[in-house]
PDB file of N, CA and C in Angstrom:
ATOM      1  N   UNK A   1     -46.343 -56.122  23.323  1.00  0.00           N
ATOM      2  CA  UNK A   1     -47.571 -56.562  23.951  1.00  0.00           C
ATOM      3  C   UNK A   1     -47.237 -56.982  25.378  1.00  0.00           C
ATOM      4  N   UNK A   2     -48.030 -56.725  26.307  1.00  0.00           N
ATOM      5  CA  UNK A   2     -47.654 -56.898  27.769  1.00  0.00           C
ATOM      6  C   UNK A   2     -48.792 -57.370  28.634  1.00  0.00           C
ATOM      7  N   UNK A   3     -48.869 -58.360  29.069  1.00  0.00           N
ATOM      8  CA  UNK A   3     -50.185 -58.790  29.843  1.00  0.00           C
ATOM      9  C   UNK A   3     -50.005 -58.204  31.453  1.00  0.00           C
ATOM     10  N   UNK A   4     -51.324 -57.518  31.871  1.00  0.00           N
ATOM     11  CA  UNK A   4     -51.695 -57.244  32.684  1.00  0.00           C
ATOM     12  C   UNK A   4     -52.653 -57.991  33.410  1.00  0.00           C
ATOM     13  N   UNK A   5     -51.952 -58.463  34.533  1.00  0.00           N
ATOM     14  CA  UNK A   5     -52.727 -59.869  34.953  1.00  0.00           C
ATOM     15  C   UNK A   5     -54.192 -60.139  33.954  1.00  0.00           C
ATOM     16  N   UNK A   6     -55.099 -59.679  34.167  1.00  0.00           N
ATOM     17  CA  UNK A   6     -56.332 -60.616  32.716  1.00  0.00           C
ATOM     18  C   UNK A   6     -56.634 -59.793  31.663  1.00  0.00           C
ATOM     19  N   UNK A   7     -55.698 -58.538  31.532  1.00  0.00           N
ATOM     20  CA  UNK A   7     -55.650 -58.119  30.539  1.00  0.00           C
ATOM     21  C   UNK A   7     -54.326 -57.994  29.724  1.00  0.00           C
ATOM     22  N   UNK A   8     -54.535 -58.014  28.549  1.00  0.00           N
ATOM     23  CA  UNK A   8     -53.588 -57.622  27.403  1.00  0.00           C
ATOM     24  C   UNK A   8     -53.704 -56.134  26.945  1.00  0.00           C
ATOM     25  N   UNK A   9     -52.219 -55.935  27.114  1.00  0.00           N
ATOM     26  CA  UNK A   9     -52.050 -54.637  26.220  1.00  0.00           C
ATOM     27  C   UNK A   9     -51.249 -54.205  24.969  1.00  0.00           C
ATOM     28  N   UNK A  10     -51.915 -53.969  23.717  1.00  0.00           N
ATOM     29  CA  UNK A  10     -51.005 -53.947  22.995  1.00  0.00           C
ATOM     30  C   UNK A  10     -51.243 -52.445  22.307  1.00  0.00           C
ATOM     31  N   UNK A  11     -49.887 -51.812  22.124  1.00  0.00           N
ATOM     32  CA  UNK A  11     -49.564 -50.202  22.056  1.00  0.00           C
ATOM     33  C   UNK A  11     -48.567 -50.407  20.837  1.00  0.00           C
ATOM     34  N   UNK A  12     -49.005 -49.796  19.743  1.00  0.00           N
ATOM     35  CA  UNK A  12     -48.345 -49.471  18.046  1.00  0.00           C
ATOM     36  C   UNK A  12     -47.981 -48.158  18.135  1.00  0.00           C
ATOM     37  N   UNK A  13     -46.825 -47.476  17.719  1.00  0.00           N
ATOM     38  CA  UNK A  13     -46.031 -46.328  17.579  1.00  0.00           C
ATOM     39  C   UNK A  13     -45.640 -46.251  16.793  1.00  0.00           C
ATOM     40  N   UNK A  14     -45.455 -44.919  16.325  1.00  0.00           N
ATOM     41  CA  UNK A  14     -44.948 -44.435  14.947  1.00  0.00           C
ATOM     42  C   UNK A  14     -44.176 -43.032  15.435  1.00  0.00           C
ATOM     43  N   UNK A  15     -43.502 -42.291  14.437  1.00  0.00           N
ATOM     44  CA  UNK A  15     -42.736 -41.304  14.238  1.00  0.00           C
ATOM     45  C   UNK A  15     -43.567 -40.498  13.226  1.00  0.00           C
ATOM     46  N   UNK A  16     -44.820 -40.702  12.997  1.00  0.00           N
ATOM     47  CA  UNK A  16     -45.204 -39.927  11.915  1.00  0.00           C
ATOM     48  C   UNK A  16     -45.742 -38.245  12.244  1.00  0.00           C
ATOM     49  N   UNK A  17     -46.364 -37.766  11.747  1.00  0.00           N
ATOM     50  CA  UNK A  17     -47.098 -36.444  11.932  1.00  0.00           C
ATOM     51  C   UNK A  17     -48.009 -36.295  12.785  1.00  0.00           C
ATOM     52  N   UNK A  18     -48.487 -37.366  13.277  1.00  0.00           N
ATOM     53  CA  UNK A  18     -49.508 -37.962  14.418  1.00  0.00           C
ATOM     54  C   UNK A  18     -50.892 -37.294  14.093  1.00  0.00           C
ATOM     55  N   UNK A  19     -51.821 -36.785  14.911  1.00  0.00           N
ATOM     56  CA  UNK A  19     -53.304 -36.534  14.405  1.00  0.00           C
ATOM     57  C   UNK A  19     -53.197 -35.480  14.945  1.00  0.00           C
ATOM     58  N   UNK A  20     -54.675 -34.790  14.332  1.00  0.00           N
ATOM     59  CA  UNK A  20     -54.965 -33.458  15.103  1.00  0.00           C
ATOM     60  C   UNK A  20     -54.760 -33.300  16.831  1.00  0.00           C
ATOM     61  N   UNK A  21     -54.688 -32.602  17.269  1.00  0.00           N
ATOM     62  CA  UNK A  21     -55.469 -32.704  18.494  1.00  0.00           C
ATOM     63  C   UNK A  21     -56.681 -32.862  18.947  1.00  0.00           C
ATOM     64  N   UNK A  22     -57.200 -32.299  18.231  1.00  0.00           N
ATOM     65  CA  UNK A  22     -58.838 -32.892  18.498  1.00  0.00           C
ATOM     66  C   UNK A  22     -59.378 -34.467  18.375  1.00  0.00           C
ATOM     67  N   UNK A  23     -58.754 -35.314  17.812  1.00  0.00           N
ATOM     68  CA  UNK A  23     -58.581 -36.359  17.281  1.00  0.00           C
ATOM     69  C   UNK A  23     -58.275 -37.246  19.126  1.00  0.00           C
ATOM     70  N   UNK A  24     -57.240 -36.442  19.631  1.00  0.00           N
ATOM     71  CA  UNK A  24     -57.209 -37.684  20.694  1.00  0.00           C
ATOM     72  C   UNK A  24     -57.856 -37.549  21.964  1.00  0.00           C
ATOM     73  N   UNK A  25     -59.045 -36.801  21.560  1.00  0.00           N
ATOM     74  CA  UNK A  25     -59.913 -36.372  22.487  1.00  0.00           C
ATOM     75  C   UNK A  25     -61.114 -37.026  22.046  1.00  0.00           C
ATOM     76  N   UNK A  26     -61.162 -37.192  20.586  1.00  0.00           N
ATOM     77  CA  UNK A  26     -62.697 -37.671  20.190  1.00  0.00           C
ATOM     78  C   UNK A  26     -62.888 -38.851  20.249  1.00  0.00           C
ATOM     79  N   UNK A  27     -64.291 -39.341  20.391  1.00  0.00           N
ATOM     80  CA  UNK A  27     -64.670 -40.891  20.533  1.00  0.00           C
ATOM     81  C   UNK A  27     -64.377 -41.713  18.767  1.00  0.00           C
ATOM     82  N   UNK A  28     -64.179 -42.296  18.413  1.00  0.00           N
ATOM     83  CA  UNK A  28     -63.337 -43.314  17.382  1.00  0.00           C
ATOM     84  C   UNK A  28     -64.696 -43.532  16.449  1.00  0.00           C
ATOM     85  N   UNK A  29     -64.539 -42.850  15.393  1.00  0.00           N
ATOM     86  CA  UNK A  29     -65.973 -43.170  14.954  1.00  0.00           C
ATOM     87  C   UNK A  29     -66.094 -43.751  13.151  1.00  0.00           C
ATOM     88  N   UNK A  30     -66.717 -44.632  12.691  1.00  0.00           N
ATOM     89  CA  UNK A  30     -66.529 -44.844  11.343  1.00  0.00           C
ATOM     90  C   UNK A  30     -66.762 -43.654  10.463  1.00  0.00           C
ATOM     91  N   UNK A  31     -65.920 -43.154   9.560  1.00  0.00           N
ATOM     92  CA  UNK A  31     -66.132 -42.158   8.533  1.00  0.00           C
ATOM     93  C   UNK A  31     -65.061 -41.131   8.718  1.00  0.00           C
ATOM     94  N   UNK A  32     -64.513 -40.866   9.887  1.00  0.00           N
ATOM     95  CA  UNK A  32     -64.102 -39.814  10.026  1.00  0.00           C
ATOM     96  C   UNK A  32     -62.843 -39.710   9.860  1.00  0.00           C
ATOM     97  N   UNK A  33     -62.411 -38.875   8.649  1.00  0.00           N
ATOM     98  CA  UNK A  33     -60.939 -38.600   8.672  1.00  0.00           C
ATOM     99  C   UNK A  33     -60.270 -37.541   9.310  1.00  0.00           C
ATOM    100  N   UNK A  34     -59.232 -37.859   9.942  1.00  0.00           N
ATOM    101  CA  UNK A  34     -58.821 -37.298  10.780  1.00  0.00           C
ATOM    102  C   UNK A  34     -57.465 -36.396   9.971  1.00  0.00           C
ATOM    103  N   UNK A  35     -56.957 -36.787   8.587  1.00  0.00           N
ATOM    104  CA  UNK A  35     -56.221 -35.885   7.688  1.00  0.00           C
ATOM    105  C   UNK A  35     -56.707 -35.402   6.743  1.00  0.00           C
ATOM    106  N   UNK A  36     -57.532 -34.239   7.135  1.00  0.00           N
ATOM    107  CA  UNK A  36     -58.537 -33.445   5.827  1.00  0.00           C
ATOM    108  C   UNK A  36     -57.835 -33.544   4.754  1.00  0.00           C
ATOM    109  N   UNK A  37     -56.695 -33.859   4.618  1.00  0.00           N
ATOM    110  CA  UNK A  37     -56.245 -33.542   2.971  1.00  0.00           C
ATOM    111  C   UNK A  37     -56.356 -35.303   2.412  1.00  0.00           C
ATOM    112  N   UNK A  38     -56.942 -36.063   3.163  1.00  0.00           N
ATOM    113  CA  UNK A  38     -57.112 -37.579   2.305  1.00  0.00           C
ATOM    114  C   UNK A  38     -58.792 -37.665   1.881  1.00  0.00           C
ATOM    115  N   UNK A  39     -59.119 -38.059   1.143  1.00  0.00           N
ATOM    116  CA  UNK A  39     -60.447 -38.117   0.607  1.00  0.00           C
ATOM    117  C   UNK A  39     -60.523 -39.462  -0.081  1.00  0.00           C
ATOM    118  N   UNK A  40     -61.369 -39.515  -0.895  1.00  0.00           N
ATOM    119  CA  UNK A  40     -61.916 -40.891  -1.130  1.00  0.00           C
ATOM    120  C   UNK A  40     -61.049 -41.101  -3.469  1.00  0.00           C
ATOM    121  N   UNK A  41     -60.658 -39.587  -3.271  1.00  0.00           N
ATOM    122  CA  UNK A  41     -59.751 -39.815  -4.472  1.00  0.00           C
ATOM    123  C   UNK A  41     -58.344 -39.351  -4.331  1.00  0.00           C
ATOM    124  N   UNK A  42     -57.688 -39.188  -3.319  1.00  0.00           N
ATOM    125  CA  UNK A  42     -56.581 -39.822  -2.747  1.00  0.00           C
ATOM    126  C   UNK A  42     -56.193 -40.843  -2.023  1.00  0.00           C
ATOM    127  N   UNK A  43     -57.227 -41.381  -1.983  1.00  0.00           N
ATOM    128  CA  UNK A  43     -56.843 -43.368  -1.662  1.00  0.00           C
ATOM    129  C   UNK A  43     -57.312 -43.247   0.324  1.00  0.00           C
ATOM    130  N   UNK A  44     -58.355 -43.145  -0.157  1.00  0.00           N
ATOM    131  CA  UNK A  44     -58.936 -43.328   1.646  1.00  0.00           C
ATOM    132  C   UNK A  44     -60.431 -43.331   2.023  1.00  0.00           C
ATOM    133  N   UNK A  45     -61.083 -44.262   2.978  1.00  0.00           N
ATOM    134  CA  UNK A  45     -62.759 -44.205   3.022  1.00  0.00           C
ATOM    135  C   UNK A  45     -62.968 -44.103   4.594  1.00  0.00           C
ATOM    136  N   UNK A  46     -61.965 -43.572   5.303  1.00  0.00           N
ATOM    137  CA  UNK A  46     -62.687 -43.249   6.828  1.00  0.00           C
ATOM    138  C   UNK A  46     -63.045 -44.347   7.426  1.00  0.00           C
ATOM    139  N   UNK A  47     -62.414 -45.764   6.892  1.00  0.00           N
ATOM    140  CA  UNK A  47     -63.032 -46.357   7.840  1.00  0.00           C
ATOM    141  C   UNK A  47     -61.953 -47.299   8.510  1.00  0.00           C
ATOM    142  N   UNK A  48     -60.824 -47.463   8.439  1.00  0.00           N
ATOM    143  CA  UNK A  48     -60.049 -48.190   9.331  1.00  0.00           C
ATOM    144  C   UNK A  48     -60.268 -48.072  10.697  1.00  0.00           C
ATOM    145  N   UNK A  49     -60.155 -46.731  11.980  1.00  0.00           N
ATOM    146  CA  UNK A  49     -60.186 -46.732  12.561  1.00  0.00           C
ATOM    147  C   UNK A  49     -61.322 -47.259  13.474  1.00  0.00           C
ATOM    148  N   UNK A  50     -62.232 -47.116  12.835  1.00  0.00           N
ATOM    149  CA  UNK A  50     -63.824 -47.123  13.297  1.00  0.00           C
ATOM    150  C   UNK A  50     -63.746 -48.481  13.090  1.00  0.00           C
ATOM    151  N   UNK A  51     -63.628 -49.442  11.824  1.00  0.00           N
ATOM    152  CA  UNK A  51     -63.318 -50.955  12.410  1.00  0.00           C
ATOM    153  C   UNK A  51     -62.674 -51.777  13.182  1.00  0.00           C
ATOM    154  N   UNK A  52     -61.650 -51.042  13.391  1.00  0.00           N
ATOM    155  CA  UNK A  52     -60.967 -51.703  14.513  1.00  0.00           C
ATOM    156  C   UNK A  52     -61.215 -50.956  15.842  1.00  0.00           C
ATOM    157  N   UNK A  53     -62.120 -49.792  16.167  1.00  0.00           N
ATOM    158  CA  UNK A  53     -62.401 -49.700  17.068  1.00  0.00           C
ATOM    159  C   UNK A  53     -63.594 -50.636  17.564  1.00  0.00           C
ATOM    160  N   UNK A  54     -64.731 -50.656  16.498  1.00  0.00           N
ATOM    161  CA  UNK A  54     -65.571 -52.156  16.048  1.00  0.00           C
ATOM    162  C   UNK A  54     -65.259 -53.526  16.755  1.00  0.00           C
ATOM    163  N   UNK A  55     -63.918 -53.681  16.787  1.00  0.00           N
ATOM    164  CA  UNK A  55     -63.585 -54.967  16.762  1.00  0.00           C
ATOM    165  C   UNK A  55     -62.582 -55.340  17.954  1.00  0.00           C
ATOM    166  N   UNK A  56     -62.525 -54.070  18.513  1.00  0.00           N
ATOM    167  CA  UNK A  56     -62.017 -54.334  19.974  1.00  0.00           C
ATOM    168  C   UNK A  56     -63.219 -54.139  20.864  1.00  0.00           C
ATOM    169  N   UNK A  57     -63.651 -53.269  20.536  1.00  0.00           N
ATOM    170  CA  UNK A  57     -65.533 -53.114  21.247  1.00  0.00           C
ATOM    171  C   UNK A  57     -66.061 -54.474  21.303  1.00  0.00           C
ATOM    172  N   UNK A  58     -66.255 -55.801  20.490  1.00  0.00           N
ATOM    173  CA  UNK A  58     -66.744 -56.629  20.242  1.00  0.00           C
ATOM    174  C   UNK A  58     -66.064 -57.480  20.816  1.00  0.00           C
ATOM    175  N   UNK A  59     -64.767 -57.079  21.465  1.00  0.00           N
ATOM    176  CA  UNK A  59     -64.014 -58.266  21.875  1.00  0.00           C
ATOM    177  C   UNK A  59     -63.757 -57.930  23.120  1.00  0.00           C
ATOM    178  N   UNK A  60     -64.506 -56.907  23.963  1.00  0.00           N
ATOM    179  CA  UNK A  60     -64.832 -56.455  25.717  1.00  0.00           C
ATOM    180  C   UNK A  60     -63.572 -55.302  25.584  1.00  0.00           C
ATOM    181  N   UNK A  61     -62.675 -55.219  24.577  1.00  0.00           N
ATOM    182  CA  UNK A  61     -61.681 -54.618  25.160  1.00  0.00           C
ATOM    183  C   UNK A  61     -62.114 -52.660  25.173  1.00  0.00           C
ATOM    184  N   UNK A  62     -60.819 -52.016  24.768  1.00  0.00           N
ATOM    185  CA  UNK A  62     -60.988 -50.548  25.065  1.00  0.00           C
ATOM    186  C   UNK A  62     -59.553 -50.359  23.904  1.00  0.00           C
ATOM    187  N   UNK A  63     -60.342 -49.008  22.987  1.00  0.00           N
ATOM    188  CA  UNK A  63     -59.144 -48.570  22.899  1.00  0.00           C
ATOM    189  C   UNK A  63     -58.648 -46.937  22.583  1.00  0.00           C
ATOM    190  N   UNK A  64     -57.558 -46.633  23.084  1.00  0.00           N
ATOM    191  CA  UNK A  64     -57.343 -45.242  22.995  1.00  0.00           C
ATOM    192  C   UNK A  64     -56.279 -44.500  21.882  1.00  0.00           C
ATOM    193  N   UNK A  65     -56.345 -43.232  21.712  1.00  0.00           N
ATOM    194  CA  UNK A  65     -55.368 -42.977  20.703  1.00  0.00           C
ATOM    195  C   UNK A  65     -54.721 -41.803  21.577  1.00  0.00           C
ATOM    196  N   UNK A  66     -53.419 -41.940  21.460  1.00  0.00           N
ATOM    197  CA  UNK A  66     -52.636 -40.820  22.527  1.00  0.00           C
ATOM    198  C   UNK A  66     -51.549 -40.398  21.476  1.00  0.00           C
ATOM    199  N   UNK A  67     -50.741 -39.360  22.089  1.00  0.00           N
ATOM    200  CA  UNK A  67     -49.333 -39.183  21.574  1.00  0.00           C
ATOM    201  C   UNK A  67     -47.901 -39.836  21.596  1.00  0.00           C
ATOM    202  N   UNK A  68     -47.879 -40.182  20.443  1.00  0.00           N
ATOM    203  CA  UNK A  68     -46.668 -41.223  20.937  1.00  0.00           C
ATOM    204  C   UNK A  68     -45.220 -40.405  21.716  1.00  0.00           C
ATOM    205  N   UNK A  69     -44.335 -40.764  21.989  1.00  0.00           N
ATOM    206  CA  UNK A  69     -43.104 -40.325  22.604  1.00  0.00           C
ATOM    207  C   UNK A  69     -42.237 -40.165  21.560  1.00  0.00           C
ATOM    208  N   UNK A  70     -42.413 -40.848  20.384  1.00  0.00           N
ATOM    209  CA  UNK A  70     -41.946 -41.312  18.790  1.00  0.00           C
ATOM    210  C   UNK A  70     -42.178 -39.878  18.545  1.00  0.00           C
ATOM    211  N   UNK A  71     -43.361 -39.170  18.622  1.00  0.00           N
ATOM    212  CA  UNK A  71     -43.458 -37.888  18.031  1.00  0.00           C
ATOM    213  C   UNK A  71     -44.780 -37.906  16.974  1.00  0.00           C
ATOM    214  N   UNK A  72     -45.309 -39.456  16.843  1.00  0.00           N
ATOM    215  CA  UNK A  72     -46.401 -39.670  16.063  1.00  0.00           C
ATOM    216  C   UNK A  72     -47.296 -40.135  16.882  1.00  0.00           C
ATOM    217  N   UNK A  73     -48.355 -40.868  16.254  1.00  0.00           N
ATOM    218  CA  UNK A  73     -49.756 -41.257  17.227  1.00  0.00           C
ATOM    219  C   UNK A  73     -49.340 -42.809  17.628  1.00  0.00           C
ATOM    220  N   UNK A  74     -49.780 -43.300  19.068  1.00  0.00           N
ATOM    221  CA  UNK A  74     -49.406 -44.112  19.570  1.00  0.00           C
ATOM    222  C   UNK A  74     -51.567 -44.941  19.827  1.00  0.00           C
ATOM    223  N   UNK A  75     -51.538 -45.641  19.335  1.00  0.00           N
ATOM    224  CA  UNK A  75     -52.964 -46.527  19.250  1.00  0.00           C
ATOM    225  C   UNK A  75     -52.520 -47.410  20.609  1.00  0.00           C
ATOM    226  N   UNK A  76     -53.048 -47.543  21.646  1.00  0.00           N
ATOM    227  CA  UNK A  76     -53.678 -48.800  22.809  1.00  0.00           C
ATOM    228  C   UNK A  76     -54.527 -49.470  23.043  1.00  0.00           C
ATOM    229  N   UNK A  77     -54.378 -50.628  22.668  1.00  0.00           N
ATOM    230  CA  UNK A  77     -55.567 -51.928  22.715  1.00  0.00           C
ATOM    231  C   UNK A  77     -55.519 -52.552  24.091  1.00  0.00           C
ATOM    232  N   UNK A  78     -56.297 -52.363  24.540  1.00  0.00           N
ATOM    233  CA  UNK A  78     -56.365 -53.207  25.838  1.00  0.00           C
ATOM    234  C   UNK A  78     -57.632 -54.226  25.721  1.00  0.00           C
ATOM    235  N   UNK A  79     -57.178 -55.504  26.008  1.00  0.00           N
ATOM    236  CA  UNK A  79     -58.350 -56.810  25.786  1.00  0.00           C
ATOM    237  C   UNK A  79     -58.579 -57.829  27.335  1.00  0.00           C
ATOM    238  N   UNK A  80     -59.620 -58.377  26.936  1.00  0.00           N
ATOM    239  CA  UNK A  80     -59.254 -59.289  28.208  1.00  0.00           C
ATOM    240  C   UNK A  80     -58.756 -60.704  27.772  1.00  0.00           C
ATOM    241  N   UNK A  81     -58.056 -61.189  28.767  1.00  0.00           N
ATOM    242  CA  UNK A  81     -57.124 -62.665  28.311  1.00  0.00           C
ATOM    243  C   UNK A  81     -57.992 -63.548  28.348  1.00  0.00           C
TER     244      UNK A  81
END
């Protein structure tokens, strides 16, 4: 986490399989899974992302989903202090 004079930034990385491409182009939306092969009877309801996009929205901030350097998806929260 790294503060930018009145903002905070905090950036999560992984090594995983990361997302489609289309995925880090699209706006963050509740429902949408972004690994067609997870469904709601392999243990998943589309909605993590979309709440915590929810909940940085609600808190002035911004957030983006890019490619990590890891080789997986890298999430950026940026808030204000």
């Amino acid at each position: 986490m790294k503060s930018k004079g009145k903002k905070v930034n905090l950036i999560i990385e992984d090594g995983g399989p990361g997302l489609p491409e289309s995925a880090y182009r699209s706006e963050i939306a509740a429902m949408n899974r972004f690994d067609p092969s997870r469904s709601r009877e392999s243990g998943g309801s589309g909605l993590g992302m979309g709440i915590i996009a929810a909940i940085v929205q609600e808190h002035g901030g911004k957030l983006d989903l890019r490619k990590s350097e890891l080789g997986g998806l890298a999430v950026d929260v940026e808030l204000p202090s």
